[in-house]
C-alpha atoms as a PDB file:
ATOM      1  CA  UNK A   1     -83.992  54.691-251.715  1.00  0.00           C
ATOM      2  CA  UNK A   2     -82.178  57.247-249.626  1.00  0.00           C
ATOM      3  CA  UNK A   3     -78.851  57.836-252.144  1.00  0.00           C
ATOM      4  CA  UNK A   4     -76.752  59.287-249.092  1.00  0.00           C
ATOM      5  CA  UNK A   5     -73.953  57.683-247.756  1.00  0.00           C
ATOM      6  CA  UNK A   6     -74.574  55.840-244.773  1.00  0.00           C
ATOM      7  CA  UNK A   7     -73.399  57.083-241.282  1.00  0.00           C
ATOM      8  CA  UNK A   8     -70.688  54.060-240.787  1.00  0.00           C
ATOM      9  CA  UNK A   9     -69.094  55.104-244.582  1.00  0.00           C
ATOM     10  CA  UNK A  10     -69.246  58.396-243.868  1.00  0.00           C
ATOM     11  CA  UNK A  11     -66.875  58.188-240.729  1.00  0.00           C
ATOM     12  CA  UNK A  12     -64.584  55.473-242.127  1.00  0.00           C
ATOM     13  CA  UNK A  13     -63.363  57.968-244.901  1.00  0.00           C
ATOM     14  CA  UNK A  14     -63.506  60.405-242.076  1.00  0.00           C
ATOM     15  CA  UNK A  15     -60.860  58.477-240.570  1.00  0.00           C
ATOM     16  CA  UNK A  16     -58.968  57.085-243.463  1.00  0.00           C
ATOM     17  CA  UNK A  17     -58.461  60.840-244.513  1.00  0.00           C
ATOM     18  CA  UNK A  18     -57.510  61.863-241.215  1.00  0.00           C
ATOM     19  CA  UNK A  19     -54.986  58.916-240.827  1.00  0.00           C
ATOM     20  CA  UNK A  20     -53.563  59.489-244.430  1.00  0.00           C
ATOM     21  CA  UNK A  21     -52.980  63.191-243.118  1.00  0.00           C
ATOM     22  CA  UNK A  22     -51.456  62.585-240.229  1.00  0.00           C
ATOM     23  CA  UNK A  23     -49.107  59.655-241.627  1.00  0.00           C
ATOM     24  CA  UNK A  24     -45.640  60.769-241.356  1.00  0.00           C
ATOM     25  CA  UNK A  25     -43.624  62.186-244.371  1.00  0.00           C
ATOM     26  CA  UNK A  26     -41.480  59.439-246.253  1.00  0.00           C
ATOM     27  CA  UNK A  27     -37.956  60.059-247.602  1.00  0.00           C
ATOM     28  CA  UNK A  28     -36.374  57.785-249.972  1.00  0.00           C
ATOM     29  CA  UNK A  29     -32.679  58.176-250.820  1.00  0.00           C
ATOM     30  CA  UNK A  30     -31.650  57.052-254.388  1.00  0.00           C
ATOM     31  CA  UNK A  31     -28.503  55.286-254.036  1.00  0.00           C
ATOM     32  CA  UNK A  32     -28.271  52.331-256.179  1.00  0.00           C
ATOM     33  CA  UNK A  33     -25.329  49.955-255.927  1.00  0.00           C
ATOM     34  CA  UNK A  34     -25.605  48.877-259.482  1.00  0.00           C
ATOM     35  CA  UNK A  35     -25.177  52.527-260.999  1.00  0.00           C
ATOM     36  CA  UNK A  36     -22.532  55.111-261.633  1.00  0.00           C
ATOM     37  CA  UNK A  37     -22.606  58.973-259.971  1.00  0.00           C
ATOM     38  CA  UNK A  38     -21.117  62.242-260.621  1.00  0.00           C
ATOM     39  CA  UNK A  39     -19.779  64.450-258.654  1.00  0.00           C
ATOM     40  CA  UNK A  40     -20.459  62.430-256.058  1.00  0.00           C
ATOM     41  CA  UNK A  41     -19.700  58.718-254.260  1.00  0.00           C
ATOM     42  CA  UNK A  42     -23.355  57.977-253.964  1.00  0.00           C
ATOM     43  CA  UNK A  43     -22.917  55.603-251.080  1.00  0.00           C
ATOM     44  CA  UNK A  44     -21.363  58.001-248.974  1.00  0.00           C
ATOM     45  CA  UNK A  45     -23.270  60.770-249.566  1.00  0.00           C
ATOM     46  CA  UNK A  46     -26.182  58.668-247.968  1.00  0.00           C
ATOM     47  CA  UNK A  47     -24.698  58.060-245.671  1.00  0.00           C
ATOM     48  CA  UNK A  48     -23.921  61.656-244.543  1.00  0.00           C
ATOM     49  CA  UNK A  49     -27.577  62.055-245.521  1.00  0.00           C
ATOM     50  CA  UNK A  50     -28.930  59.760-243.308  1.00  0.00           C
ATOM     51  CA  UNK A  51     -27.073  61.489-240.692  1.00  0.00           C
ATOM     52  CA  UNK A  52     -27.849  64.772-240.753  1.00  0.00           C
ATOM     53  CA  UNK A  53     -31.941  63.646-241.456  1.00  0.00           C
ATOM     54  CA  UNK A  54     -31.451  61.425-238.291  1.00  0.00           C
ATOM     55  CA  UNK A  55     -29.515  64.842-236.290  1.00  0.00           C
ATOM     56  CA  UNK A  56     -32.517  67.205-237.560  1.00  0.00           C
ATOM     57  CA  UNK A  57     -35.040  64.629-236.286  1.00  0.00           C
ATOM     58  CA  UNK A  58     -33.307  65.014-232.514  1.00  0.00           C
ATOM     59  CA  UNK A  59     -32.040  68.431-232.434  1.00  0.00           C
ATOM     60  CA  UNK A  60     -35.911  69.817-233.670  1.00  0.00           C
ATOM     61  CA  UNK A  61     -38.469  66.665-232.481  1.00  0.00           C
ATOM     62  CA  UNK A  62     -39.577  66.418-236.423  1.00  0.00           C
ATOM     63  CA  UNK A  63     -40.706  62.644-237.226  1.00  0.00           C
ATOM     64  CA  UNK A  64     -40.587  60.881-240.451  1.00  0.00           C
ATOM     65  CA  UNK A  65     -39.222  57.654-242.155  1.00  0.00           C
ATOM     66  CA  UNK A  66     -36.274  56.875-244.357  1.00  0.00           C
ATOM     67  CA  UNK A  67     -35.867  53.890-246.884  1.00  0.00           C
ATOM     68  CA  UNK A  68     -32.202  53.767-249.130  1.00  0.00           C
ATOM     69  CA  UNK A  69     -33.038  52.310-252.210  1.00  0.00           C
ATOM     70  CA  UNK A  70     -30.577  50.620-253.028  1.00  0.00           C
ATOM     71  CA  UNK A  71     -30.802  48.236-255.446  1.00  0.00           C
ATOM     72  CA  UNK A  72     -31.795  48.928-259.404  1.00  0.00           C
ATOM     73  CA  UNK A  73     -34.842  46.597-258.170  1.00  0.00           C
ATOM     74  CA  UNK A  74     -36.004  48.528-256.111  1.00  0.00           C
ATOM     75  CA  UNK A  75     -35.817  51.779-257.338  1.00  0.00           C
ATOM     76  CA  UNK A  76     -38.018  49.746-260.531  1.00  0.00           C
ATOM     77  CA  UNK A  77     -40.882  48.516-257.842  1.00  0.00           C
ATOM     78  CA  UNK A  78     -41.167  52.279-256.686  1.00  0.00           C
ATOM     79  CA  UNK A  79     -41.415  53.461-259.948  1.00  0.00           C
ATOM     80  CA  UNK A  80     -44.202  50.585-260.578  1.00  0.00           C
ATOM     81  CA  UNK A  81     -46.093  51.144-257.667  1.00  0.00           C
ATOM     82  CA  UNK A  82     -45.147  54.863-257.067  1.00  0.00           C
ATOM     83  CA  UNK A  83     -46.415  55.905-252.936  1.00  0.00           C
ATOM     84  CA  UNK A  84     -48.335  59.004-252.482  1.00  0.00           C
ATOM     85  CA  UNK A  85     -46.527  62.180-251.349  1.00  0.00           C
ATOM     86  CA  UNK A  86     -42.848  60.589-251.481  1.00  0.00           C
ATOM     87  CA  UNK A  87     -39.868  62.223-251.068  1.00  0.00           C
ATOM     88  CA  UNK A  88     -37.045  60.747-253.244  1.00  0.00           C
ATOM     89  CA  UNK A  89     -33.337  62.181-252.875  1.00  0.00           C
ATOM     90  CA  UNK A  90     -31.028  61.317-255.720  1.00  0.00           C
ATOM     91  CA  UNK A  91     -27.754  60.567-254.281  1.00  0.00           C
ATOM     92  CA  UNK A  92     -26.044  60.116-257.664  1.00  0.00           C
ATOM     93  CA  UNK A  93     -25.361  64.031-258.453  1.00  0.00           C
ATOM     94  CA  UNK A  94     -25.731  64.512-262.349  1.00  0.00           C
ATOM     95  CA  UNK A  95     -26.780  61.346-262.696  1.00  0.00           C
ATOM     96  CA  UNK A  96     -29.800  59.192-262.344  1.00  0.00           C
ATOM     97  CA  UNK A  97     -30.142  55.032-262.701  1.00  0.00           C
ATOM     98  CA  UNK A  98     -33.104  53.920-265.090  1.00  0.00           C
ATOM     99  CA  UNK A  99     -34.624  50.909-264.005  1.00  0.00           C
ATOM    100  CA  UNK A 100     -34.545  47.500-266.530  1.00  0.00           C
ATOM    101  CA  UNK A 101     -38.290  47.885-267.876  1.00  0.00           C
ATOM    102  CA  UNK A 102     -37.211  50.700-269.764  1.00  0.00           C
ATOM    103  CA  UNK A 103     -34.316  49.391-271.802  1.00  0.00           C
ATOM    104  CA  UNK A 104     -32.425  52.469-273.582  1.00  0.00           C
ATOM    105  CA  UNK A 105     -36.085  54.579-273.427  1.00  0.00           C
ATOM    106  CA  UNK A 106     -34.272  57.179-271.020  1.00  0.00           C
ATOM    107  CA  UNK A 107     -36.729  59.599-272.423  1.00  0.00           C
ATOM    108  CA  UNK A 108     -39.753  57.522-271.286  1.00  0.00           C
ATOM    109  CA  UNK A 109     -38.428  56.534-268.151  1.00  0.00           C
ATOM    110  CA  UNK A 110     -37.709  60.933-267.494  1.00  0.00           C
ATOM    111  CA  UNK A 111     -41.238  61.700-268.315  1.00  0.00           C
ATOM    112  CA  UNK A 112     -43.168  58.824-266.161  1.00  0.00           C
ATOM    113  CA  UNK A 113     -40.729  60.326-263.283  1.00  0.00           C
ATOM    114  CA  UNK A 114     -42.121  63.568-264.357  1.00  0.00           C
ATOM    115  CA  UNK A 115     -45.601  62.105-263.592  1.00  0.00           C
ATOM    116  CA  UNK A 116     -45.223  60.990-260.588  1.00  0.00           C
ATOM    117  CA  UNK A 117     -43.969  64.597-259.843  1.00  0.00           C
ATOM    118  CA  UNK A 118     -47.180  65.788-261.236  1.00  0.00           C
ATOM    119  CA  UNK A 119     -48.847  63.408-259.633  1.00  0.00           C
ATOM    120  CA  UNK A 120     -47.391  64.096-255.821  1.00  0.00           C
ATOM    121  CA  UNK A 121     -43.673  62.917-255.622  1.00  0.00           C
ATOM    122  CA  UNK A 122     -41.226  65.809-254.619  1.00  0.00           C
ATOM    123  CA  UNK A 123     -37.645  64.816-256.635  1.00  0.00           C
ATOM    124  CA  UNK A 124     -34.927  66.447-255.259  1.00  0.00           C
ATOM    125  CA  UNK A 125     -31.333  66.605-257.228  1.00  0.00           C
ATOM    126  CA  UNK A 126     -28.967  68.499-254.663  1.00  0.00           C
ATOM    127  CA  UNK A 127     -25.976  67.995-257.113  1.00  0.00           C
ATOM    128  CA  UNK A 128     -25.147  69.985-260.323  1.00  0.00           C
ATOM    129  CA  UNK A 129     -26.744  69.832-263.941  1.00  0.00           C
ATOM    130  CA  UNK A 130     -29.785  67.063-263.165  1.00  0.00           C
ATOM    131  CA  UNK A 131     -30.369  64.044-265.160  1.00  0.00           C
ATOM    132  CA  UNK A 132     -27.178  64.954-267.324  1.00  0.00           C
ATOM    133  CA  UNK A 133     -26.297  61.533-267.432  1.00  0.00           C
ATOM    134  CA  UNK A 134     -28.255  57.910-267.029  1.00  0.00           C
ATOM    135  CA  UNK A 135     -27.253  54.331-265.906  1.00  0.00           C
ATOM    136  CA  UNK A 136     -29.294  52.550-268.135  1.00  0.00           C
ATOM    137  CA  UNK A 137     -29.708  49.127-270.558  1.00  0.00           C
ATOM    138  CA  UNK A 138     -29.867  47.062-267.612  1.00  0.00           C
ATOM    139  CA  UNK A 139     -29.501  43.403-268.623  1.00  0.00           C
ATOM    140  CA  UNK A 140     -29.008  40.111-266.370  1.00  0.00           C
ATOM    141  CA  UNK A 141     -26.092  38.491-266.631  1.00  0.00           C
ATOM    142  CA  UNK A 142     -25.605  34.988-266.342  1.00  0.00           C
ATOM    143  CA  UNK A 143     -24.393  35.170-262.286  1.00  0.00           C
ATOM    144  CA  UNK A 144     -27.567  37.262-261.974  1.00  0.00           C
ATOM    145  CA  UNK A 145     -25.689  40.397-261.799  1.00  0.00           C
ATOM    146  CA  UNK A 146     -26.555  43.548-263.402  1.00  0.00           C
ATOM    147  CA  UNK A 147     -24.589  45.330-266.916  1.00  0.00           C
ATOM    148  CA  UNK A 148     -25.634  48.463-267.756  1.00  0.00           C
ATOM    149  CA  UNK A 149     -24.537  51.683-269.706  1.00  0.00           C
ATOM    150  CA  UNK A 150     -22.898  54.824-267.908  1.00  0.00           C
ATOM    151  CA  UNK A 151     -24.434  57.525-271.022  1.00  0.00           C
ATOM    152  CA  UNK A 152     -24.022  61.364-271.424  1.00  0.00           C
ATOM    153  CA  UNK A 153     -27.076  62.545-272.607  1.00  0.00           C
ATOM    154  CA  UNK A 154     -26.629  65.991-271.267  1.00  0.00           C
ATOM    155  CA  UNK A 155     -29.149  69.054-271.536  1.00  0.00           C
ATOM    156  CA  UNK A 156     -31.628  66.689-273.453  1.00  0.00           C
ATOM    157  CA  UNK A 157     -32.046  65.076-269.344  1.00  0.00           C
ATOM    158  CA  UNK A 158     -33.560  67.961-267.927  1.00  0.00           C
ATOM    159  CA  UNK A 159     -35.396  69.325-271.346  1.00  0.00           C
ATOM    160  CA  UNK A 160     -36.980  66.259-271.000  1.00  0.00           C
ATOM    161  CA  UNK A 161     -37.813  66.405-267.729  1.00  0.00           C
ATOM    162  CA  UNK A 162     -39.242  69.684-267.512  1.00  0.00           C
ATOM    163  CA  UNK A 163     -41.139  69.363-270.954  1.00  0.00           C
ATOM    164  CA  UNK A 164     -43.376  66.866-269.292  1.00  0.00           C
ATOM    165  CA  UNK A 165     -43.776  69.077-266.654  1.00  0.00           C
ATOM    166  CA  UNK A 166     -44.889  72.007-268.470  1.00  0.00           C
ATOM    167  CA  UNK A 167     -42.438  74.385-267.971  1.00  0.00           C
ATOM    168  CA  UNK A 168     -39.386  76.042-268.961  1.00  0.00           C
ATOM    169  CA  UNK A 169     -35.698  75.218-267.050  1.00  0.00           C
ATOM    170  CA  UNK A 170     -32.490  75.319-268.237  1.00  0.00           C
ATOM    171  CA  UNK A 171     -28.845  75.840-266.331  1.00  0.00           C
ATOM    172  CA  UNK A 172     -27.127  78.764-267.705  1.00  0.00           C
ATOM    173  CA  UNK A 173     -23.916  77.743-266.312  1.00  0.00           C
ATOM    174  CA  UNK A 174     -21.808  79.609-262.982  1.00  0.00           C
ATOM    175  CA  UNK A 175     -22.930  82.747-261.316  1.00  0.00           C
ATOM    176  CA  UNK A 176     -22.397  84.165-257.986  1.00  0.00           C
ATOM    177  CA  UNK A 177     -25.604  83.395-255.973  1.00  0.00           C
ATOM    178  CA  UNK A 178     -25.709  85.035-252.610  1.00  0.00           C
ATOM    179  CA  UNK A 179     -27.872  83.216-249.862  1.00  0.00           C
ATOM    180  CA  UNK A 180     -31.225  85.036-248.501  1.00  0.00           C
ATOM    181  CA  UNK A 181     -32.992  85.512-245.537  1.00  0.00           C
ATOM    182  CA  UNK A 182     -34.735  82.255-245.771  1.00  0.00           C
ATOM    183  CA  UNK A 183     -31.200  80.283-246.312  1.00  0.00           C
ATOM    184  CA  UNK A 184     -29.776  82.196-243.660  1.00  0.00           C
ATOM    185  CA  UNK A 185     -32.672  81.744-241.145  1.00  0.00           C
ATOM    186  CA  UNK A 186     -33.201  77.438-242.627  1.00  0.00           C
ATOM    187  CA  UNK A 187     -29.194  76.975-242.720  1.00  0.00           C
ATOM    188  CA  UNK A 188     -29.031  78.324-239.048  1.00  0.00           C
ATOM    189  CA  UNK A 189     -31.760  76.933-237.317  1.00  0.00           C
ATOM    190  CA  UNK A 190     -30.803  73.288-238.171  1.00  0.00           C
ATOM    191  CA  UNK A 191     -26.467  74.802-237.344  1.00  0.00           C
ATOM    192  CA  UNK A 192     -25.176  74.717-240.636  1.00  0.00           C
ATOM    193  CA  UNK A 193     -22.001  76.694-241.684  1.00  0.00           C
ATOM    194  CA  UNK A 194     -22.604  76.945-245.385  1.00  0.00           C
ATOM    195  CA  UNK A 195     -20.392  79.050-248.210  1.00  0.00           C
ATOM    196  CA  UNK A 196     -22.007  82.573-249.019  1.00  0.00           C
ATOM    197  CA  UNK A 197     -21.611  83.132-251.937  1.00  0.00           C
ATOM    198  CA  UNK A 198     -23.237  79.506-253.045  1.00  0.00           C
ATOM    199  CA  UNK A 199     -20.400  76.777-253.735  1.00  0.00           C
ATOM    200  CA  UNK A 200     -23.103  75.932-256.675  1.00  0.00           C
ATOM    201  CA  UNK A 201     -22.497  76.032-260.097  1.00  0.00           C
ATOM    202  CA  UNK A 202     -24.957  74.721-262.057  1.00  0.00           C
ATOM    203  CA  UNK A 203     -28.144  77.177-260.862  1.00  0.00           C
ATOM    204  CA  UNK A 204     -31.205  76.658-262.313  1.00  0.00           C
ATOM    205  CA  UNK A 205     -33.478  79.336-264.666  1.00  0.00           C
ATOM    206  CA  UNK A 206     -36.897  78.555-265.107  1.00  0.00           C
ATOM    207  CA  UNK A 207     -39.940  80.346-266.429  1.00  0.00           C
ATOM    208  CA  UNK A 208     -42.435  79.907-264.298  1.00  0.00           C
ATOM    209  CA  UNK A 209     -42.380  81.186-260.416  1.00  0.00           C
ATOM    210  CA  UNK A 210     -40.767  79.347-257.782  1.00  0.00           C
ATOM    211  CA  UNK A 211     -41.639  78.604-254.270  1.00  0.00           C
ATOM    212  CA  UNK A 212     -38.853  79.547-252.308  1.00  0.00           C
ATOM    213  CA  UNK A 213     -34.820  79.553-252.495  1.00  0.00           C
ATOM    214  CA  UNK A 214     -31.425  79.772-250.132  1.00  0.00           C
ATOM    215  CA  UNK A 215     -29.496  81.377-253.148  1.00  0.00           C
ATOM    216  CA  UNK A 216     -30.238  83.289-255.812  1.00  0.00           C
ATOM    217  CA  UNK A 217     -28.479  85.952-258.646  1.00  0.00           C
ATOM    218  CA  UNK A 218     -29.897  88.297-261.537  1.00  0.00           C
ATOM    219  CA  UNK A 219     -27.793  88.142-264.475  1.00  0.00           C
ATOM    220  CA  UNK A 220     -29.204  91.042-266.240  1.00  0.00           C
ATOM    221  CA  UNK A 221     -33.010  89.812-267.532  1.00  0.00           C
ATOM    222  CA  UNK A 222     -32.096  86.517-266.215  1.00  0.00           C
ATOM    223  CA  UNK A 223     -32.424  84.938-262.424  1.00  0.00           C
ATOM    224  CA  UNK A 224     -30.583  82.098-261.019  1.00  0.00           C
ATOM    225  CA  UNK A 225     -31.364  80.051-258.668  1.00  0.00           C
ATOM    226  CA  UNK A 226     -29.594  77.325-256.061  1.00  0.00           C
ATOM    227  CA  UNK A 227     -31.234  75.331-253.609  1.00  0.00           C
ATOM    228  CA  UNK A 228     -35.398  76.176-255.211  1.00  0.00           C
ATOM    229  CA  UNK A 229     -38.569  74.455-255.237  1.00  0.00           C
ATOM    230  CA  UNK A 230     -40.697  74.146-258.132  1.00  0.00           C
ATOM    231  CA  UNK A 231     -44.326  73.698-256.459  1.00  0.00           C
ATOM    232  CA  UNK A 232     -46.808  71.306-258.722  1.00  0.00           C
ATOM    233  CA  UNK A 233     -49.932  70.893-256.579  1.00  0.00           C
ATOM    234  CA  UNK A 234     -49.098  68.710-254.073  1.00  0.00           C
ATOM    235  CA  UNK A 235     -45.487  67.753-256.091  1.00  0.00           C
ATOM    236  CA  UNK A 236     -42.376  69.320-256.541  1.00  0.00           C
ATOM    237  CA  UNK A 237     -38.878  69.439-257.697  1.00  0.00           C
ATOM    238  CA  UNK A 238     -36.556  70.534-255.602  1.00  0.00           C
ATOM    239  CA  UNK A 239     -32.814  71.844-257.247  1.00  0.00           C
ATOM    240  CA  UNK A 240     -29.651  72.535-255.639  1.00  0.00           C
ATOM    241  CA  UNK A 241     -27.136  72.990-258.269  1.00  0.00           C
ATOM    242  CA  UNK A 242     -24.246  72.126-255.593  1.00  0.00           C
ATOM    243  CA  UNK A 243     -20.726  71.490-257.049  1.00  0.00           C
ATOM    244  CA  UNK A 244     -18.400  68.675-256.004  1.00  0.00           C
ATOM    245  CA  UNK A 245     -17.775  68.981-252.902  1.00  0.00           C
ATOM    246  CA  UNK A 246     -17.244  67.029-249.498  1.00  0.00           C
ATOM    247  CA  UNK A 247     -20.550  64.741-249.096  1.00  0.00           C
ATOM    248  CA  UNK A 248     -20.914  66.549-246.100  1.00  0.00           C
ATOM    249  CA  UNK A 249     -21.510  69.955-247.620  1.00  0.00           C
ATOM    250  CA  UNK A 250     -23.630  68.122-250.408  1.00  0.00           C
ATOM    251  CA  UNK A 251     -25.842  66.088-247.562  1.00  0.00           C
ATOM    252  CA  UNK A 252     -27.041  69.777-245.844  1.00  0.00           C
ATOM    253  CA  UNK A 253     -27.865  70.975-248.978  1.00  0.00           C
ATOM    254  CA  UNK A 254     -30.402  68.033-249.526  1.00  0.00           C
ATOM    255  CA  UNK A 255     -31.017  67.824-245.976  1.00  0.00           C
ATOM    256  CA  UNK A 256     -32.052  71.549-245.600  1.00  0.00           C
ATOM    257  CA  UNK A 257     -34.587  71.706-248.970  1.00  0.00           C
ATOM    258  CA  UNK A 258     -36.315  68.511-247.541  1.00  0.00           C
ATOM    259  CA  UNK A 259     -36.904  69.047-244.525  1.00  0.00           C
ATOM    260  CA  UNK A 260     -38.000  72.774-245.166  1.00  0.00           C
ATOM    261  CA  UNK A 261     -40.197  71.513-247.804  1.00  0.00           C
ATOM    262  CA  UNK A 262     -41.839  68.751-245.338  1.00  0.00           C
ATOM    263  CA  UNK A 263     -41.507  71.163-242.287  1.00  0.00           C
ATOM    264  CA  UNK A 264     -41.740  75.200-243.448  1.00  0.00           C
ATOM    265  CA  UNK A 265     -43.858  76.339-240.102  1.00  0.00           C
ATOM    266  CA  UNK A 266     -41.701  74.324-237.579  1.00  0.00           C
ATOM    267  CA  UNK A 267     -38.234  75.665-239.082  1.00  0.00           C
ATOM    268  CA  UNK A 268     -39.730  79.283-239.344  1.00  0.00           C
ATOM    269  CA  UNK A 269     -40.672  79.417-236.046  1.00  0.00           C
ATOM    270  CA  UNK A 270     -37.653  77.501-235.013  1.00  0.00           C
ATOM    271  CA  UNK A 271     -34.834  79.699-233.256  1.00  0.00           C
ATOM    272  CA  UNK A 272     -30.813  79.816-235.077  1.00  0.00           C
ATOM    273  CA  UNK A 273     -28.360  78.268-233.819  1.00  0.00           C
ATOM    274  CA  UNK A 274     -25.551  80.385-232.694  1.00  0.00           C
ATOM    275  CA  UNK A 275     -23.489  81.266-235.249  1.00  0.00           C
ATOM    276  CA  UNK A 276     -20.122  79.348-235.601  1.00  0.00           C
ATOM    277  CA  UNK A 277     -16.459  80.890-234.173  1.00  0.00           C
ATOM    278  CA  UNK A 278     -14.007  82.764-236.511  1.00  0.00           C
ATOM    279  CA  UNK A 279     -11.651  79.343-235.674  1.00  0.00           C
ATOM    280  CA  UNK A 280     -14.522  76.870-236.835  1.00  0.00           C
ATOM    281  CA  UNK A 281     -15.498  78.995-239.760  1.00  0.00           C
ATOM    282  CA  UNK A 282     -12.021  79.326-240.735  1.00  0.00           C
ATOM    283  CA  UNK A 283     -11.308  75.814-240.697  1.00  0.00           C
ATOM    284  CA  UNK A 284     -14.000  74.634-242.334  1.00  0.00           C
ATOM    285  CA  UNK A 285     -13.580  76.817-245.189  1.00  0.00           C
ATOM    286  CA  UNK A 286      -9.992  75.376-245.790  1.00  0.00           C
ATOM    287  CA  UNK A 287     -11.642  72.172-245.377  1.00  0.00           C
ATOM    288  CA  UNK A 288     -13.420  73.458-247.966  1.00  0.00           C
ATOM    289  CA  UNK A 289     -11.231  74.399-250.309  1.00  0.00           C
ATOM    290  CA  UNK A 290      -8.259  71.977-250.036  1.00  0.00           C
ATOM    291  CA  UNK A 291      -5.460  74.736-252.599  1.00  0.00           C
ATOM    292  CA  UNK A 292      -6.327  77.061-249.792  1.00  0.00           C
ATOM    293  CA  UNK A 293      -5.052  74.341-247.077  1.00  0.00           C
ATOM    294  CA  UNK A 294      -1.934  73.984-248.871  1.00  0.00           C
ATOM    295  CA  UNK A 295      -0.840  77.757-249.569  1.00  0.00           C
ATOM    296  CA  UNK A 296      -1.190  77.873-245.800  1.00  0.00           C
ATOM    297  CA  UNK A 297       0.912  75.044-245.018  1.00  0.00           C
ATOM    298  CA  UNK A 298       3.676  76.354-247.204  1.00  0.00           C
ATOM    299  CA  UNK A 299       3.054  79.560-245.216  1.00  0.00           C
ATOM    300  CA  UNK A 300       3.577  77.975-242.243  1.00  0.00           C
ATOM    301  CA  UNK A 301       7.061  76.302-243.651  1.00  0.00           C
ATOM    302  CA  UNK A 302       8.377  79.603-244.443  1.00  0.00           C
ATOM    303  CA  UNK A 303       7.716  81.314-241.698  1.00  0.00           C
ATOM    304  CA  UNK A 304       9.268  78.124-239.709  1.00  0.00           C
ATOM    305  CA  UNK A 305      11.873  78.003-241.628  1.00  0.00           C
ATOM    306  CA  UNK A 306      12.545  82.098-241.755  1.00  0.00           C
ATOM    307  CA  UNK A 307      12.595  81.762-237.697  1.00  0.00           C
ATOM    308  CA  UNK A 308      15.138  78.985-237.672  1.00  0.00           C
ATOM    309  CA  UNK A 309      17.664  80.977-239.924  1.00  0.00           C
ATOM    310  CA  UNK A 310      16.690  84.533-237.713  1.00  0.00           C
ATOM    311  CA  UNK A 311      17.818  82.309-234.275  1.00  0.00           C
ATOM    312  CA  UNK A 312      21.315  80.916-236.069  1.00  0.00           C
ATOM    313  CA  UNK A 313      22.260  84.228-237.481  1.00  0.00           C
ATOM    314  CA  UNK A 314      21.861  85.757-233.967  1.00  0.00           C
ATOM    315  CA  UNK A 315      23.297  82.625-232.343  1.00  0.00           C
ATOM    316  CA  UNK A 316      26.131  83.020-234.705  1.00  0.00           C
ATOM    317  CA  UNK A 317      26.377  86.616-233.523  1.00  0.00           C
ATOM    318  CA  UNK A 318      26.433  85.950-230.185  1.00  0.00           C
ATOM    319  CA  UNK A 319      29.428  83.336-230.147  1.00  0.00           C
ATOM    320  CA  UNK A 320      31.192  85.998-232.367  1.00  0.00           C
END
């Protein structure tokens, strides 16, 4: 018996592999109703997130799909069943929900997401020190709503984390990071005005070699790093350390590490935008940092005010 494959099998994997390659990317953004954040209000930052994926799509003709999961329920099912190649955005900053199968097993639930990592998901956590906190014991109430536990379980999240993975990562704490070519070139061709140095202060260290990264500082022996992928085959984690700040400034920062991750070849041959006025620049940066907003408004009101006296004196003067 001939032990070939026949002709007919041969050209339906043909096409099955050709149709699985040129299926369009899949972003899901984590932002469960039932579940705490920090540093950020999930729900609005994707929101802002959906915009700026939906602007990128436009502005550069890039195509993929977006699901918010947003219900503990569903978040479980994707864990369950998890797709190949997905792209999962936590919208909950430094912390993540665990779904009800895993009770108050954080630990288990942080090394299955490992995995799927592992196994082809790319988990990105724009917003400070990862998996520092968890949303977990989920238990039905009698209304059918959800209780759970807001925990601190702080550096043990991401030790967990990267201990599945096989490597070392830890977050030193704040550091200047200055943005590269890369951010520059990424961060302009999709028009964003983003802080140089980094408005992120929880960086990441790690001991094994990264992909790429916007920011980045040496601190003697050690280097930091803001807005890096960690490459694991065809998975990843992507990290951006990003403060609290306006959602806005928090959605680019996701925004820009997926879509550079999905798209490297289209963004690198993509052209910058030109770069943004003194005015707009200067506005958004006391946007930015509100205590700058209101030194300048007391400025303002004693300048005003300094006028109004300098006219009366020399009106007084004048009827004298």
């Amino acid at each position: 018996m001939d032990s070939r494959r026949p002709v007919w099998l041969v050209a339906l994997l043909l096409a099955l592999a050709a149709s699985t390659a040129s299926a369009k990317p899949k972003i899901y953004i984590l932002s469960v109703k039932d579940a705490y954040d920090s540093w950020t209000d999930h729900i609005k930052l994707a929101e802002r997130i959906l915009y700026y994926l939906d602007k990128a799509a436009k502005d550069l003709g890039l195509s993929f799909d977006v699901e918010v999961v947003d219900s503990i329920e569903k978040w479980e099912k994707l864990m369950n069943d998890p797709p190949l190649n997905a792209v999962v955005i936590n919208a909950h900053g430094e912390a993540i929900p665990v779904p009800p199968k895993y009770g108050t097993d954080w630990q288990t639930f942080l090394r299955d997401l490992a995995t799927n990592m592992v196994g082809g998901w790319v988990f990105v956590n724009p917003i400070g020190h990862g998996f520092y906190y968890v949303n977990y014991n989920y238990t039905r109430r009698p209304d059918g709503k959800w209780n759970w536990i807001f925990s601190t379980v702080g550096g043990s999240g991401l030790a967990t984390v990267a201990s599945a993975l096989g490597i070392g990562a830890s977050v030193p704490g704040q550091g200047g990071l200055w943005m590269t070519d890369l951010g520059k070139h990424v961060f302009g061709v999709l028009g964003y005005d983003m802080p140089n140095p980094a408005n992120a202060n929880r960086p990441l260290v790690t001991n094994v070699p990264v992909s790429w990264y916007f920011y980045s500082a040496r601190i003697g022996a050690e280097v930091r790093y803001a807005c890096v992928e960690i490459n694991f085959g065809t998975g990843a984690l992507l990290w951006g350390g990003w403060a609290q700040a306006p959602e806005d400034e928090q959605a680019r920062v996701a925004v820009a590490m997926v879509l550079y991750h999905l798209f490297p070849s289209e963004i690198q041959a993509a052209q910058p935008k030109s770069s943004p006025s003194f005015f707009s620049w200067f506005i958004s940066t006391l946007l930015r940092y509100p205590p700058l907003l209101f030194v300048l408004g007391w400025g303002i009101a004693i300048v005003v005010a300094a006028a109004v006296i300098l006219l009366r004196m020399k009106g007084s003067r004048k009827e004298s």
